[in-house]
Protein backbone atom coordinates (compact mmCIF):
# COMPACT_ATOMS: atom_id res chain seq x y z
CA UNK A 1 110.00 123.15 145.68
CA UNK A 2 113.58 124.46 145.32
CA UNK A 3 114.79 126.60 142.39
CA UNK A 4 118.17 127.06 141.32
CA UNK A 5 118.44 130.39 139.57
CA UNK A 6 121.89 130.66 137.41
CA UNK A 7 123.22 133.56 135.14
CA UNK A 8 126.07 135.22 134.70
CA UNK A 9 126.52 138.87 135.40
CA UNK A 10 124.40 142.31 133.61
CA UNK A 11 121.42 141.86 131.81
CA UNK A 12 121.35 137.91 132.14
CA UNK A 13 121.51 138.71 135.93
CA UNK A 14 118.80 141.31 135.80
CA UNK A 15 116.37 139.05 133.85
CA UNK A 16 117.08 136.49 135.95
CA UNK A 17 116.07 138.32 139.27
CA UNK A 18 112.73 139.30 137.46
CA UNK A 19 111.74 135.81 136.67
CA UNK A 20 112.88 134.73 140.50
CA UNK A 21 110.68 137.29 141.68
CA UNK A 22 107.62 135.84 139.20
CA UNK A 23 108.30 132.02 140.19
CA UNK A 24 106.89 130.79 143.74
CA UNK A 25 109.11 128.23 145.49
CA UNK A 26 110.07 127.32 149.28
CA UNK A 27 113.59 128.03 148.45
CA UNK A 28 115.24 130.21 146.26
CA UNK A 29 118.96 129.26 145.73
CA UNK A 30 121.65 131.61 143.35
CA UNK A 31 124.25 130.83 141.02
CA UNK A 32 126.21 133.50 138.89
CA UNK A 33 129.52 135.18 137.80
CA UNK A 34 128.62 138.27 140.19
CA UNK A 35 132.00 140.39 141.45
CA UNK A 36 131.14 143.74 142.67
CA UNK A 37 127.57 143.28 144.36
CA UNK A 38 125.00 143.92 146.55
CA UNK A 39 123.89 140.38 145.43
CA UNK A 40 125.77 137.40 146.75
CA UNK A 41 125.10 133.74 144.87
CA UNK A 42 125.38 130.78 147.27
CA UNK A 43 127.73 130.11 144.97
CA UNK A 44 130.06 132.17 142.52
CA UNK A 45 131.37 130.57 138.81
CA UNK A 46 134.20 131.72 137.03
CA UNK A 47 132.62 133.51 133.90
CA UNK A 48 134.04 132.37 130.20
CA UNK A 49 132.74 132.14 127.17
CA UNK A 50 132.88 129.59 123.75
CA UNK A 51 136.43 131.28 123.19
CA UNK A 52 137.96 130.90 126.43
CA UNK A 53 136.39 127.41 127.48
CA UNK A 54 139.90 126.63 129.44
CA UNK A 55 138.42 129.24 132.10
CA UNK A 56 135.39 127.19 132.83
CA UNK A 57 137.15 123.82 134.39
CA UNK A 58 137.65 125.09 138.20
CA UNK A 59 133.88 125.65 137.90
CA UNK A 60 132.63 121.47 137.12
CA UNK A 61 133.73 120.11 140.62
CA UNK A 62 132.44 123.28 142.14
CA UNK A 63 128.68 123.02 140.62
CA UNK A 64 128.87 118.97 140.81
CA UNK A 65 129.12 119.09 144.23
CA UNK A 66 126.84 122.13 145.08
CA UNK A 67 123.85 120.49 142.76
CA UNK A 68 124.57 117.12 145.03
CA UNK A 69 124.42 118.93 147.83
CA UNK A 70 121.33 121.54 147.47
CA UNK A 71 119.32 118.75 145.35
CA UNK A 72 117.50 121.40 143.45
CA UNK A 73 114.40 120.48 142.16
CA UNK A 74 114.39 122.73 138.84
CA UNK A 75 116.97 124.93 137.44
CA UNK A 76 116.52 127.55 135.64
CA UNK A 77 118.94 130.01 133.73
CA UNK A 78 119.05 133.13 131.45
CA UNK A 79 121.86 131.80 130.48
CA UNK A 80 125.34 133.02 128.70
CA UNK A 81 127.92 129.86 129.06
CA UNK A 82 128.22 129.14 132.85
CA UNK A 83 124.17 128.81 132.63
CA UNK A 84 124.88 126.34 129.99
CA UNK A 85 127.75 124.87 132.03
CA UNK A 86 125.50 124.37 135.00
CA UNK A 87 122.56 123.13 132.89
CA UNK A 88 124.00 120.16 131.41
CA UNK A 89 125.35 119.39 135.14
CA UNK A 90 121.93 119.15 136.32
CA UNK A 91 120.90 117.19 133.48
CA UNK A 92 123.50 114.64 133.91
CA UNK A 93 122.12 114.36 137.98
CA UNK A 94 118.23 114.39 136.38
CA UNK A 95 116.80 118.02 137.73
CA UNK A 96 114.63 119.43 135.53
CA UNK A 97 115.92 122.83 133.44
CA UNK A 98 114.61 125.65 131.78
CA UNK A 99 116.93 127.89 129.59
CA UNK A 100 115.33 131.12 128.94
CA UNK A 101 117.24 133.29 126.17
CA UNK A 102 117.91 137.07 126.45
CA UNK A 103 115.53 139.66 125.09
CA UNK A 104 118.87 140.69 123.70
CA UNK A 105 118.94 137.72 120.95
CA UNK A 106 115.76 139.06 119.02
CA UNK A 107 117.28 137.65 115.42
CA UNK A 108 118.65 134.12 116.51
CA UNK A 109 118.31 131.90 119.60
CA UNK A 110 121.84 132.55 121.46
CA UNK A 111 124.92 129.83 120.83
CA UNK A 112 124.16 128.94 123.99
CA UNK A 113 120.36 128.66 123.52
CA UNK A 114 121.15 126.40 120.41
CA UNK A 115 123.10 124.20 122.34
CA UNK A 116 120.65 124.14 125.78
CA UNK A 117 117.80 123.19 123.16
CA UNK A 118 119.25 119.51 122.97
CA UNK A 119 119.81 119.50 126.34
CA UNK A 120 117.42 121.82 128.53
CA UNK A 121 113.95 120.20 129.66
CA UNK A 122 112.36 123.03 128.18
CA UNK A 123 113.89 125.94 125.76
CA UNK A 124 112.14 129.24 125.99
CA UNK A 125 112.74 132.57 123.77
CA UNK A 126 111.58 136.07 124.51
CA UNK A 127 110.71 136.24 121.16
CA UNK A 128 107.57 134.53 119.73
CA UNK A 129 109.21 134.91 115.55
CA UNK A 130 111.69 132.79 116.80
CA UNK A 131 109.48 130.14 118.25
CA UNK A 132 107.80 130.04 114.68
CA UNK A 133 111.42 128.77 113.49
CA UNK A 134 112.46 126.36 115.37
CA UNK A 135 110.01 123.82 117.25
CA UNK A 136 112.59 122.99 120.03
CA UNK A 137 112.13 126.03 121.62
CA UNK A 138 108.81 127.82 123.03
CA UNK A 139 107.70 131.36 123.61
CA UNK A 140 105.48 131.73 126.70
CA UNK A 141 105.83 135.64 126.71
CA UNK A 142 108.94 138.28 127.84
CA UNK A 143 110.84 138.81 130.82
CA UNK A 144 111.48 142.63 129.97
């Protein structure tokens, strides 16, 4: 099996390197926002956010033609919006996803989470209050 793990950069990056290190697969492939690093993604985004959306169009041909290429079998993100970005790319080519929220959203399921709910083969929060509210998404335990 080949995962695609996608976040962008702090503690969406350091969550997501805890779950890669939890989750078995042949191949183990990175996406992110990273600049000054030890850690180099097989490929880099261009990190934005709801207010500056405009940023985020260099990055559709870019993760279009990477997903073709690598032909992940899951994806899976802790998110912020180039997770969501790349999520709803995969959808559209049918690979599996799983959005896992930050810890950091312990009152209310991200924007992003909201949005990778409708879209995301499964939605997972850190938090298991917030599972309680909202049947979309699922709380299988913390990262942190």
């Amino acid at each position: 099996m080949k995962v695609a793990f996608v976040s962008s950069y702090g503690g969406h990056w350091v969550q997501l390197k805890i779950l890669a290190d939890l989750i078995e697969a042949d191949q183990k492939i990175f996406i992110s926002t990273l600049d000054n690093s030890t850690d180099q993604p097989s490929l880099k985004l261009v990190d934005f956010n709801f207010g500056s959306v405009h940023k985020s169009l260099p990055n559709f041909s870019r993760i279009f033609s990477f997903l073709r290429k690598e032909k992940p079998d899951v994806i899976v993100t802790t998110g912020a919006a180039p997770g969501l970005q790349v999520l709803c790319l995969a959808r559209m080519q049918g690979i599996k996803t799983i959005w896992v929220d930050s810890i950091a959203n312990s009152q209310k399921i991200s924007l992003s989470g909201r949005v990778a709910k409708y879209i995301s083969t499964e939605t997972l929060t850190q938090w298991e209050r917030l599972s309680a509210e909202d049947k979309k998404v699922k709380y299988v335990g913390s990262v942190l």
